[in-house]
Protein backbone atom coordinates (compact mmCIF):
# COMPACT_ATOMS: atom_id res chain seq x y z
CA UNK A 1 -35.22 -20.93 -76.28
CA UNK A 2 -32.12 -21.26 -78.02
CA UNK A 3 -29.58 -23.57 -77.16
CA UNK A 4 -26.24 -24.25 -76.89
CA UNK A 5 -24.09 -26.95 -76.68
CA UNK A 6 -20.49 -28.28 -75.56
CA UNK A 7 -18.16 -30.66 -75.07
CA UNK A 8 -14.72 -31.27 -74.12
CA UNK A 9 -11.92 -29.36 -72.58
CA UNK A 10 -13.29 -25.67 -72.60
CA UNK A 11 -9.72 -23.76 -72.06
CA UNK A 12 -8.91 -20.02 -72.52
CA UNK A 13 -8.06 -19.87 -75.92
CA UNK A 14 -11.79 -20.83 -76.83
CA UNK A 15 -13.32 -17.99 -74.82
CA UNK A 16 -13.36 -15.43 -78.05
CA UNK A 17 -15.44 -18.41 -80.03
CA UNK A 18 -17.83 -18.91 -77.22
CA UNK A 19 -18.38 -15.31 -76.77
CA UNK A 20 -19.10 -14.78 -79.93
CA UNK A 21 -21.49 -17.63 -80.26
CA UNK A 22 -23.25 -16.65 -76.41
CA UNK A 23 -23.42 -12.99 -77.85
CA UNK A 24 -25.19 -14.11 -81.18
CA UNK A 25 -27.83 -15.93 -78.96
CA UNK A 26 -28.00 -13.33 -76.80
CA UNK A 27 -28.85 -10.46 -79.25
CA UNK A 28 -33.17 -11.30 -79.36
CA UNK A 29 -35.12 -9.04 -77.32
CA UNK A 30 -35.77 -11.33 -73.98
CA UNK A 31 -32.96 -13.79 -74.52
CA UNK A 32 -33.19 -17.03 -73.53
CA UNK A 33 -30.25 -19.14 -73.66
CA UNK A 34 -29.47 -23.06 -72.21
CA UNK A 35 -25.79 -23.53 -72.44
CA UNK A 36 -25.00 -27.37 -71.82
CA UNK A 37 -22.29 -28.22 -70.44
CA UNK A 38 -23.00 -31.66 -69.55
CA UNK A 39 -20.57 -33.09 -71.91
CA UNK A 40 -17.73 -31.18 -70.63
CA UNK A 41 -14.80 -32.08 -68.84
CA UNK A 42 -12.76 -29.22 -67.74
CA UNK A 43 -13.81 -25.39 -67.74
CA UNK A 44 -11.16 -22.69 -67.26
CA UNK A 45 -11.95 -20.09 -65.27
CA UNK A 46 -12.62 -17.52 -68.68
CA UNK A 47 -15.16 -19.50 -69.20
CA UNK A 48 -17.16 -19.07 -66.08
CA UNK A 49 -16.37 -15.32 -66.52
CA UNK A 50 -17.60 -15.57 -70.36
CA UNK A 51 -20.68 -17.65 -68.92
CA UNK A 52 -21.53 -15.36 -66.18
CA UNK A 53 -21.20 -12.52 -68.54
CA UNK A 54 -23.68 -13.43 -70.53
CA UNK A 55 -26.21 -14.20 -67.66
CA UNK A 56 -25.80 -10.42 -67.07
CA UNK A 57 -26.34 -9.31 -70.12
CA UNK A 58 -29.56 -11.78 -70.66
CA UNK A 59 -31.05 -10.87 -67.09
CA UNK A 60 -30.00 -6.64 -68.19
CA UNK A 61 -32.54 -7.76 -71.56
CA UNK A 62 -35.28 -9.04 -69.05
CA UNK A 63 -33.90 -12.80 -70.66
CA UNK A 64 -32.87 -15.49 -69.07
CA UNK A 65 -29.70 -18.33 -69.08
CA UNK A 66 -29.81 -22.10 -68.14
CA UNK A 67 -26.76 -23.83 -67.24
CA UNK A 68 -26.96 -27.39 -68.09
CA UNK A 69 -23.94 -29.63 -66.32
CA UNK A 70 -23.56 -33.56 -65.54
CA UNK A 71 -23.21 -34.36 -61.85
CA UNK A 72 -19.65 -35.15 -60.13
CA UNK A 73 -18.06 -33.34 -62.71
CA UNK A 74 -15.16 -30.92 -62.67
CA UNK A 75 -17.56 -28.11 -64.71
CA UNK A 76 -19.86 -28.62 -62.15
CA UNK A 77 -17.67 -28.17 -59.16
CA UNK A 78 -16.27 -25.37 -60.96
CA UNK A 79 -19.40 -23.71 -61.42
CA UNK A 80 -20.50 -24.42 -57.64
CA UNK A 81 -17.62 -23.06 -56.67
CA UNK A 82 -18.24 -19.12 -57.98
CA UNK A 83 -21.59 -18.97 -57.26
CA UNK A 84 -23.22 -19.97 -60.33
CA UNK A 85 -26.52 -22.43 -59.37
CA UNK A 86 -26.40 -24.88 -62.90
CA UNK A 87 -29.33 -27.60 -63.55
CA UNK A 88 -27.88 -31.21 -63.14
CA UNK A 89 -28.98 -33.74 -65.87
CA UNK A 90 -27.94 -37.07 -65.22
């Protein structure tokens, strides 16, 4: 499984990098991808869009992604709030 990790503010002007990097991991034959998150603080809306994306494209490649997030946090909320189920690590 490859994985990825970040930290920080995720804002819009980061969404290329992060696409590129997702889009890297998600280029094996049966991708699968954790993508932590549990270090961030905020996460714009292209992000989620970016993230859920590349869920798409993993699940299209019979792969899989993990979304990692801390609990009570603003990326976590965020994520709750479109739908997107992410594992909580303390």
């Amino acid at each position: 499984m490859n994985a990825l990790s970040f930290t920080g503010e995720l804002g819009p002007d980061q969404a290329v990098s992060i696409r590129e990097k997702l889009a890297h991991a998600l280029s094996l034959p049966r991708p699968r991808l954790e993508i932590d998150l549990s270090e961030v603080t905020a996460l714009h809306l292209g992000i989620v869009n970016v993230i859920v994306t590349a869920t798409r494209e993993a699940e299209a490649r019979l792969g899989s992604v993990y979304v990692v997030v801390a609990p009570d946090t603003e990326a976590r909320h965020t994520l709750s709030r479109v739908g997107i189920v992410a594992t909580v690590r303390p």
